[in-house]
N, C-alpha and C. Protein backbone atom coordinates (compact mmCIF):
# COMPACT_ATOMS: atom_id res chain seq x y z
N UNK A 1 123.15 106.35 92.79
CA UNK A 1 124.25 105.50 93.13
C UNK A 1 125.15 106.17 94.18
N UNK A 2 125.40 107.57 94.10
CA UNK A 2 126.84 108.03 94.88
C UNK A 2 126.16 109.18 94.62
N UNK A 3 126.76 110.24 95.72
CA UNK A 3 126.57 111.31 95.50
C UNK A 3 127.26 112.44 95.64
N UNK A 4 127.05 113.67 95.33
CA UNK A 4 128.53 114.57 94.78
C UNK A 4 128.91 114.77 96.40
N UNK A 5 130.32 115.04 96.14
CA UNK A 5 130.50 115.82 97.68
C UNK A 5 130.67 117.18 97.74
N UNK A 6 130.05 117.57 99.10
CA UNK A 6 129.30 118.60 99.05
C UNK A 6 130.83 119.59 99.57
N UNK A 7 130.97 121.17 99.51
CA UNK A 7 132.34 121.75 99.58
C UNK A 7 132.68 121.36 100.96
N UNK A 8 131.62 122.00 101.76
CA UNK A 8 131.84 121.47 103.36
C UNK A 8 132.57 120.04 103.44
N UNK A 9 132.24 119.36 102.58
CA UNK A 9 132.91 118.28 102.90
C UNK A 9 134.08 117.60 102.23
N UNK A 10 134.73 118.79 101.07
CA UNK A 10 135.90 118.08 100.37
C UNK A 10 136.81 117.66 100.98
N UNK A 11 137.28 116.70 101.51
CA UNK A 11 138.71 116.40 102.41
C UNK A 11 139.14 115.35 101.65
N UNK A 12 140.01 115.07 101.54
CA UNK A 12 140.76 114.13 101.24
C UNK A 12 140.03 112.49 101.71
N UNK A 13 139.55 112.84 102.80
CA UNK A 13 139.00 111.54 103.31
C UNK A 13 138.17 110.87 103.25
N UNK A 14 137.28 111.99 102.32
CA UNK A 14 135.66 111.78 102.05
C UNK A 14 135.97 111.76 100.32
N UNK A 15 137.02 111.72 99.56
CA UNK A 15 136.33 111.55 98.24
C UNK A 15 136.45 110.38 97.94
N UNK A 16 135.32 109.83 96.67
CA UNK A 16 135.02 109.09 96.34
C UNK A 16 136.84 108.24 95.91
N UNK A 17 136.43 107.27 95.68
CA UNK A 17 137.74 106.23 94.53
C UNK A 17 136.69 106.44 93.25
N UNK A 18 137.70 106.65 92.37
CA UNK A 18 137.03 106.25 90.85
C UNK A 18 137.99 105.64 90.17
N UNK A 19 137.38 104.86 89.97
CA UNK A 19 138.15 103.91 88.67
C UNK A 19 137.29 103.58 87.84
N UNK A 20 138.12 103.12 86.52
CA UNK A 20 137.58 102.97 85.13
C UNK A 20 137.30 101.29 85.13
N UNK A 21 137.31 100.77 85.81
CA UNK A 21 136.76 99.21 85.72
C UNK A 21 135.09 99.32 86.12
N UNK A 22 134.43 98.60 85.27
CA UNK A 22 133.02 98.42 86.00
C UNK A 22 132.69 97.86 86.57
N UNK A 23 131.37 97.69 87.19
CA UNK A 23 130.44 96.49 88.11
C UNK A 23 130.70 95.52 87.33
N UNK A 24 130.61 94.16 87.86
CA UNK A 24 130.66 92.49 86.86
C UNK A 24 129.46 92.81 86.27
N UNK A 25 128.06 93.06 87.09
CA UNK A 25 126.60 93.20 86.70
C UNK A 25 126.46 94.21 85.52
N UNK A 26 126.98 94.93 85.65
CA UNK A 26 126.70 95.88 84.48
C UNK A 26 127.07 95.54 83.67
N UNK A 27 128.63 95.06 83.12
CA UNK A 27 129.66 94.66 81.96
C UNK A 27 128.92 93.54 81.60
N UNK A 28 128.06 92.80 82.43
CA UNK A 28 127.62 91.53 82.01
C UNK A 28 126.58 91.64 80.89
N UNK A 29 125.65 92.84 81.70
CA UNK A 29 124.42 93.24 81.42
C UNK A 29 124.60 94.47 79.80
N UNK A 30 125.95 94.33 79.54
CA UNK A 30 126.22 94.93 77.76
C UNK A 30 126.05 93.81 76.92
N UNK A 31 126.73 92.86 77.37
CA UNK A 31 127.49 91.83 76.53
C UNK A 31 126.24 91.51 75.69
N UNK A 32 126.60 92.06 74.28
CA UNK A 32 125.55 91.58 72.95
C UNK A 32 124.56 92.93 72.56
N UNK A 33 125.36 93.82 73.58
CA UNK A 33 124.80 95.14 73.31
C UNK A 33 125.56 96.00 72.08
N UNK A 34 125.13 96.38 71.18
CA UNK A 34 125.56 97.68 70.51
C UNK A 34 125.96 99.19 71.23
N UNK A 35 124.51 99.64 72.34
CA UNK A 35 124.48 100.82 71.96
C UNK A 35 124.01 101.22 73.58
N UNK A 36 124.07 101.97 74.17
CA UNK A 36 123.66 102.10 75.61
C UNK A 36 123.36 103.57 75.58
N UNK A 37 122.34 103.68 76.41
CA UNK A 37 122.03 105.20 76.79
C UNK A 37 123.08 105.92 78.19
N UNK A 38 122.93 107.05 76.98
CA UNK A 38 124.47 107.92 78.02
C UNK A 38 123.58 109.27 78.43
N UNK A 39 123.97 109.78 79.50
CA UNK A 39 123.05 111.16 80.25
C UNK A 39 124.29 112.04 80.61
N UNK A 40 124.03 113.40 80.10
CA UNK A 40 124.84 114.22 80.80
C UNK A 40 123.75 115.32 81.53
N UNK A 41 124.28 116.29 81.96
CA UNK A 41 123.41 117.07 82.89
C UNK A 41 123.81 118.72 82.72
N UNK A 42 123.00 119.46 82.73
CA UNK A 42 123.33 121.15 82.74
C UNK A 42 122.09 121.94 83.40
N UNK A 43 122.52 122.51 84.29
CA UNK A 43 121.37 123.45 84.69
C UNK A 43 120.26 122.57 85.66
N UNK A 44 121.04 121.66 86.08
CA UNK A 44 119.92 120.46 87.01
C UNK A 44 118.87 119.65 85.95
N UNK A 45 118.99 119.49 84.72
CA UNK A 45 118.48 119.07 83.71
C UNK A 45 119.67 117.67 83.08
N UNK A 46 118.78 116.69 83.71
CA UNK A 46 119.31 115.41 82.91
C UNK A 46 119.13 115.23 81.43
N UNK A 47 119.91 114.80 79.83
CA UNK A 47 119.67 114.47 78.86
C UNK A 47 120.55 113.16 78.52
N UNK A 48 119.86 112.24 78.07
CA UNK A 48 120.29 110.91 77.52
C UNK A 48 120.29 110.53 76.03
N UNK A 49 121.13 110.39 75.11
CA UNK A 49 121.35 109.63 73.94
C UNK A 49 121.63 108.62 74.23
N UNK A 50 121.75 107.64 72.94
CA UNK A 50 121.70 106.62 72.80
C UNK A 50 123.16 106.72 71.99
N UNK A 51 124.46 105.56 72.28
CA UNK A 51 125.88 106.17 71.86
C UNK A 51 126.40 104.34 71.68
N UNK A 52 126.80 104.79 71.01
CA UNK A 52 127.60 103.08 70.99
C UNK A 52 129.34 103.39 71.89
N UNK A 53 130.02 102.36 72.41
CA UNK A 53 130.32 102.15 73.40
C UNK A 53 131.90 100.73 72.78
N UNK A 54 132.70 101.19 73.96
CA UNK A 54 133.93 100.22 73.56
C UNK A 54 133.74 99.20 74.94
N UNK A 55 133.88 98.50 75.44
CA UNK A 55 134.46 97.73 76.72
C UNK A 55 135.95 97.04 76.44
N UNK A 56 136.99 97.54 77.19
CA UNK A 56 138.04 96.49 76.83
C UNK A 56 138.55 96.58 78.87
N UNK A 57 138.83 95.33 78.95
CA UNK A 57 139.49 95.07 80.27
C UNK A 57 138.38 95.89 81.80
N UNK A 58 137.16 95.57 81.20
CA UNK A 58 136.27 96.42 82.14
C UNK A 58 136.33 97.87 82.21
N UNK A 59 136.65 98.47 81.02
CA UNK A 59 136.42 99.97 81.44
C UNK A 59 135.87 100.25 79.76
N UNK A 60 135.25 101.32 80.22
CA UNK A 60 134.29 101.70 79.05
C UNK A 60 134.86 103.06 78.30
N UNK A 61 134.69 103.05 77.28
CA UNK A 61 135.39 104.22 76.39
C UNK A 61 134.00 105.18 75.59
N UNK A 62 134.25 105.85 75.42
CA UNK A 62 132.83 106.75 74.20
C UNK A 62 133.82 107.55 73.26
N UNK A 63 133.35 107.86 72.03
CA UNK A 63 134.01 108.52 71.05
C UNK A 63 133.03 109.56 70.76
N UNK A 64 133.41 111.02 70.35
CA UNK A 64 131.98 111.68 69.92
C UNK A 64 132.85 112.62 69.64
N UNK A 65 132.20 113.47 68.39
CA UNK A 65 132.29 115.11 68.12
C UNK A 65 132.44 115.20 68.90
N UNK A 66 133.88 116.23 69.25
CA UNK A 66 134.27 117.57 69.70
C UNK A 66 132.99 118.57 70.49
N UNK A 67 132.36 118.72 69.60
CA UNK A 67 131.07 120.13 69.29
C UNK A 67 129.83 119.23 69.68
N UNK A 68 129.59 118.03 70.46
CA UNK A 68 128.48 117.70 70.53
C UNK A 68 127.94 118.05 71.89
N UNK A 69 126.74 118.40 72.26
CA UNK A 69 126.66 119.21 73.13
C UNK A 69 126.30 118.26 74.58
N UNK A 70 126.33 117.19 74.38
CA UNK A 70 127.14 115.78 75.65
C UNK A 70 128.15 116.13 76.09
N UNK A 71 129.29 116.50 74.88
CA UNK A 71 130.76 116.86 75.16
C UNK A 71 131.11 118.25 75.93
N UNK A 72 130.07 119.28 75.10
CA UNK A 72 130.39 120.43 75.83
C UNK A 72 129.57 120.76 77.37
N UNK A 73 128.77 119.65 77.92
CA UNK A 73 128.04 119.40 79.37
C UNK A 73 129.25 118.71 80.04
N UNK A 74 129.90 118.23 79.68
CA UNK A 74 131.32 117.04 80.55
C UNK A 74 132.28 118.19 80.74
N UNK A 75 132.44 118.82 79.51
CA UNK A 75 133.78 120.29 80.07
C UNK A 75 133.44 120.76 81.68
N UNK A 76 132.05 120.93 81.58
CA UNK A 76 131.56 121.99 82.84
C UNK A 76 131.40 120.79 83.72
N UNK A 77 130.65 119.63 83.62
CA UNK A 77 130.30 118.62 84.97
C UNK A 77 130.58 117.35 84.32
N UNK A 78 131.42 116.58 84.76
CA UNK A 78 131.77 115.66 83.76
C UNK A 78 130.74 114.31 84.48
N UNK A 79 130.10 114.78 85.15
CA UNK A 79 129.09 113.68 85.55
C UNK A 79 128.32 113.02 84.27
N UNK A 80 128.29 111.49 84.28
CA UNK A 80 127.51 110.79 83.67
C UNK A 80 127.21 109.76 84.14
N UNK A 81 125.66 109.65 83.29
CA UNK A 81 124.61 107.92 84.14
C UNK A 81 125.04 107.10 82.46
N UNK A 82 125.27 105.28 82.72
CA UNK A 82 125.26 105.03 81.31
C UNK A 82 124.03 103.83 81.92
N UNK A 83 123.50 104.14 81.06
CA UNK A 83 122.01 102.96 81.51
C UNK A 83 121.81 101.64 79.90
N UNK A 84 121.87 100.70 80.57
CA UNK A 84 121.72 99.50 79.03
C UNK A 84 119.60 99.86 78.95
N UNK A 85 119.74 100.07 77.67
CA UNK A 85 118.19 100.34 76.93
C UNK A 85 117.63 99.47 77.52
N UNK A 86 116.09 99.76 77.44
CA UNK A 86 115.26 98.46 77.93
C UNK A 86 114.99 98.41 79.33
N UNK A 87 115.64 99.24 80.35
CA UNK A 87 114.75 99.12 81.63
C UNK A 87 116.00 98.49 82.74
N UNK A 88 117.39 98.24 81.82
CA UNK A 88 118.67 97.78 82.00
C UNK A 88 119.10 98.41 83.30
N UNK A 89 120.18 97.66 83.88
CA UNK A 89 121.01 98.40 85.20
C UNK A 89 121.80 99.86 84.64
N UNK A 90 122.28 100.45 85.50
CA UNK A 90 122.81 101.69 85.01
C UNK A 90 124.28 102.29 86.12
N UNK A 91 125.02 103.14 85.96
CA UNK A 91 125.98 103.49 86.70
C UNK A 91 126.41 104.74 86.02
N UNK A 92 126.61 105.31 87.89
CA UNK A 92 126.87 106.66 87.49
C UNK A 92 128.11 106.67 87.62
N UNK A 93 129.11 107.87 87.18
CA UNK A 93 130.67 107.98 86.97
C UNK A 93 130.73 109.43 86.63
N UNK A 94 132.11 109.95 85.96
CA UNK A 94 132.69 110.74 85.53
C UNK A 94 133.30 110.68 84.24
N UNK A 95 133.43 111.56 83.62
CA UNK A 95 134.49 111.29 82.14
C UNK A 95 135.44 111.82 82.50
N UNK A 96 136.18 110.67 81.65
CA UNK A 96 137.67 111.20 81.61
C UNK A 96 138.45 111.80 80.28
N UNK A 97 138.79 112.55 79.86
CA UNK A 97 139.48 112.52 78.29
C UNK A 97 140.58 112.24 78.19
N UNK A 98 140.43 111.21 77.39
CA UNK A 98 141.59 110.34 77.33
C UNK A 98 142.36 110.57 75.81
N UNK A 99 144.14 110.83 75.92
CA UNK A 99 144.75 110.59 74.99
C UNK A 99 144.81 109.02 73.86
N UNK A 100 144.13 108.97 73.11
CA UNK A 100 144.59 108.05 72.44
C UNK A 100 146.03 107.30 72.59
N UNK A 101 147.13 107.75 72.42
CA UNK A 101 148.38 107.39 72.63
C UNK A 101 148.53 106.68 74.00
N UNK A 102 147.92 106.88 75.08
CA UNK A 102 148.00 106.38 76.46
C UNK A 102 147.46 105.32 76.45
N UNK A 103 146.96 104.86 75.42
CA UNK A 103 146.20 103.53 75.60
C UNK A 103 146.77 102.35 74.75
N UNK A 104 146.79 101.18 75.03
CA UNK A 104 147.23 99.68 74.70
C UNK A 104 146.66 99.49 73.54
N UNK A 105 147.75 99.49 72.89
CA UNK A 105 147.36 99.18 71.12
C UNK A 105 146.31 98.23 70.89
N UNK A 106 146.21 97.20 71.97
CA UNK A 106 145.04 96.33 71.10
C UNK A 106 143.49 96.94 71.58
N UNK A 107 143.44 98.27 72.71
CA UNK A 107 142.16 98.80 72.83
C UNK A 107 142.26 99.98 71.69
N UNK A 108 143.57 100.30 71.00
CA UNK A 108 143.27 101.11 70.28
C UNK A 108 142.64 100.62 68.93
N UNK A 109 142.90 99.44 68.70
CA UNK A 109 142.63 98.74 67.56
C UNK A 109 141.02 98.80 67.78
N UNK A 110 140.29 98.28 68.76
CA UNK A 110 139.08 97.72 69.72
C UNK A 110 138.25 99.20 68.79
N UNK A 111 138.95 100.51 69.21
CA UNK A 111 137.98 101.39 69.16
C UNK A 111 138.11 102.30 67.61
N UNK A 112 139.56 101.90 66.86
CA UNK A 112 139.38 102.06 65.93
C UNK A 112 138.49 100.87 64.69
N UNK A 113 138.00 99.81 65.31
CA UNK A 113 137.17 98.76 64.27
C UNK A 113 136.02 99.37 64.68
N UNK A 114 135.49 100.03 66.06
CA UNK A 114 134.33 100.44 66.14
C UNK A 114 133.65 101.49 65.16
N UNK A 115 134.85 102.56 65.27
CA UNK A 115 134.14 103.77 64.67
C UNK A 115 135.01 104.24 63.31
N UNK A 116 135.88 103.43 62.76
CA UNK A 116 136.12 103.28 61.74
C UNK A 116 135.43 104.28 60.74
N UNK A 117 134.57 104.33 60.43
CA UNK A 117 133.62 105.04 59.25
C UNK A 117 133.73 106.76 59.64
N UNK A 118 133.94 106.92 60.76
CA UNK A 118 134.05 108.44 61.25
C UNK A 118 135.39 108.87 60.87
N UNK A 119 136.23 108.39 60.56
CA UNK A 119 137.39 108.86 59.66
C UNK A 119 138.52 107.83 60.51
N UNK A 120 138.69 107.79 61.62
CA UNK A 120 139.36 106.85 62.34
C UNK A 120 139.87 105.08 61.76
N UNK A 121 140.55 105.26 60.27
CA UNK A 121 140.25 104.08 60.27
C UNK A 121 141.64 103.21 60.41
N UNK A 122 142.22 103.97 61.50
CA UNK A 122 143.86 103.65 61.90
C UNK A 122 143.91 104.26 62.95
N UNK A 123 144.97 103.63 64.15
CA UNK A 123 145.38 104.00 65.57
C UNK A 123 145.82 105.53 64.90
N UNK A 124 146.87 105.75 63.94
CA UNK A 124 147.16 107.48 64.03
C UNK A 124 145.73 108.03 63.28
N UNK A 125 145.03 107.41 62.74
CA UNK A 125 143.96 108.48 62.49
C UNK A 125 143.15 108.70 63.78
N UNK A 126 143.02 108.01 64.59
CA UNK A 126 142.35 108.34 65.47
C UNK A 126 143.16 109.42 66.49
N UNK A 127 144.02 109.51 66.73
CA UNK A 127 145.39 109.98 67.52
C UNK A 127 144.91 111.09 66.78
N UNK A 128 144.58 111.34 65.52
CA UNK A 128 145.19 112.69 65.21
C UNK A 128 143.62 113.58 64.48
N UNK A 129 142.28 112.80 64.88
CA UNK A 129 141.47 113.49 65.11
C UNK A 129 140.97 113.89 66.40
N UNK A 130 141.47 113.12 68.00
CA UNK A 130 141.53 113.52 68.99
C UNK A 130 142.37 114.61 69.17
N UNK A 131 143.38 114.96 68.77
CA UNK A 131 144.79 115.71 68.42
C UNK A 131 144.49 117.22 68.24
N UNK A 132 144.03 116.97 66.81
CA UNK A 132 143.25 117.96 66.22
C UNK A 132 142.25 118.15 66.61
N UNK A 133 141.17 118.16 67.73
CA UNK A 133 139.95 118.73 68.34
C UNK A 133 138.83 118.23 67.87
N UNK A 134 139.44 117.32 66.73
CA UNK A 134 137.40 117.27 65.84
C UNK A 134 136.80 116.42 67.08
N UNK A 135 137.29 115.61 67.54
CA UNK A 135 136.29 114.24 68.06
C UNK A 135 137.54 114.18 69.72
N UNK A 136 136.48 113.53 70.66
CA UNK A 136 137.09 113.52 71.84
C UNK A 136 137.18 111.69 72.25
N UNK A 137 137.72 111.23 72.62
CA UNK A 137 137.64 109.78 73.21
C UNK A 137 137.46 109.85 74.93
N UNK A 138 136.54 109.45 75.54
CA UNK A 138 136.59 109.62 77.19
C UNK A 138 136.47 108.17 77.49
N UNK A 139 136.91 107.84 78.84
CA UNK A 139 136.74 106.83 79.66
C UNK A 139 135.88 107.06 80.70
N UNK A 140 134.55 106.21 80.92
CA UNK A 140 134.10 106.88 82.47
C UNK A 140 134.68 106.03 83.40
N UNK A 141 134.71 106.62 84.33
CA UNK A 141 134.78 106.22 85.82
C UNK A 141 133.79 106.48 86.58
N UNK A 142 134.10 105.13 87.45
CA UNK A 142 132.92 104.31 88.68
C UNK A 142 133.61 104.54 89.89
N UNK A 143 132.72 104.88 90.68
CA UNK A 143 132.98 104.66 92.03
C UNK A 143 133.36 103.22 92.06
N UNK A 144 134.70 103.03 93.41
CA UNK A 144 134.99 101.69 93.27
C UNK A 144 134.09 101.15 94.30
N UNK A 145 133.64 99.78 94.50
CA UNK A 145 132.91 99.11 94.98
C UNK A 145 133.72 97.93 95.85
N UNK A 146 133.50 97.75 96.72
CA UNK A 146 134.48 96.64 97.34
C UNK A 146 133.67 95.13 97.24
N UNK A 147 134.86 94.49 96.50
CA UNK A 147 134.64 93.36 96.54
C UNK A 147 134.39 93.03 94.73
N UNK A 148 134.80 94.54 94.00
CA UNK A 148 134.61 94.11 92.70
C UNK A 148 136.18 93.48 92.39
């Protein structure tokens, strides 16, 4: 999709836009989805799980252990591909780690009905296992696209 920029070329003028809204095609291409394959990367070595997933207002959220080793590949390169199973469209981005508290109570609600069972089963429980280190919440970001 995009590709990194190279040092020679960090300027201000050449970096990407990222934003947390997605393609229409892609967001379309969830809808009735559970679970999407997520890739992080280390050592020039791509790895993909399979992760269940929030969408609220076109931007995508992930929840995961702290200690999962997806999470500890994003510390070092926060590059990620999220591809819908099945042969699906895909988009590459960045993670973001996101404070719980920074976000609009009704996406906090969104992602506490999701993962509920992981102890989260309230906006401050979730606040305060992001808080406390156990579990991380990220947003990716997309290159912006004109005309989305």
């Amino acid at each position: 999709m995009w590709k990194a920029i190279q040092p020679e070329q960090d300027h201000s003028c050449h970096r990407l836009i990222l934003t947390g809204v997605l393609p229409p095609g892609f967001e379309k291409a969830l809808e009735g989805r559970d679970e999407l394959l997520v890739s992080s990367r280390e050592d020039g070595r791509e790895r993909a799980v399979r992760a269940w997933f929030v969408v609220a207002d076109g931007e995508i959220y992930l929840f995961n252990y702290a200690y999962a080793l997806r999470v500890a590949r994003w510390r070092s390169d926060p590059w990620t591909r999220l591809t819908v199973p099945g042969g699906g469209p895909s988009v590459e981005g960045r993670v973001r780690f996101v404070d719980p508290g920074e976000l609009d109570p009704a996406v906090q609600e969104m992602i506490v009905e999701r993962w509920g069972m992981w102890g989260a089963p309230t906006p401050e429980g979730l606040r305060r296992m992001v808080r406390d280190g156990s579990h991380v919440l990220v947003r990716v970001e997309v290159p912006y696209e004109e005309g989305r």
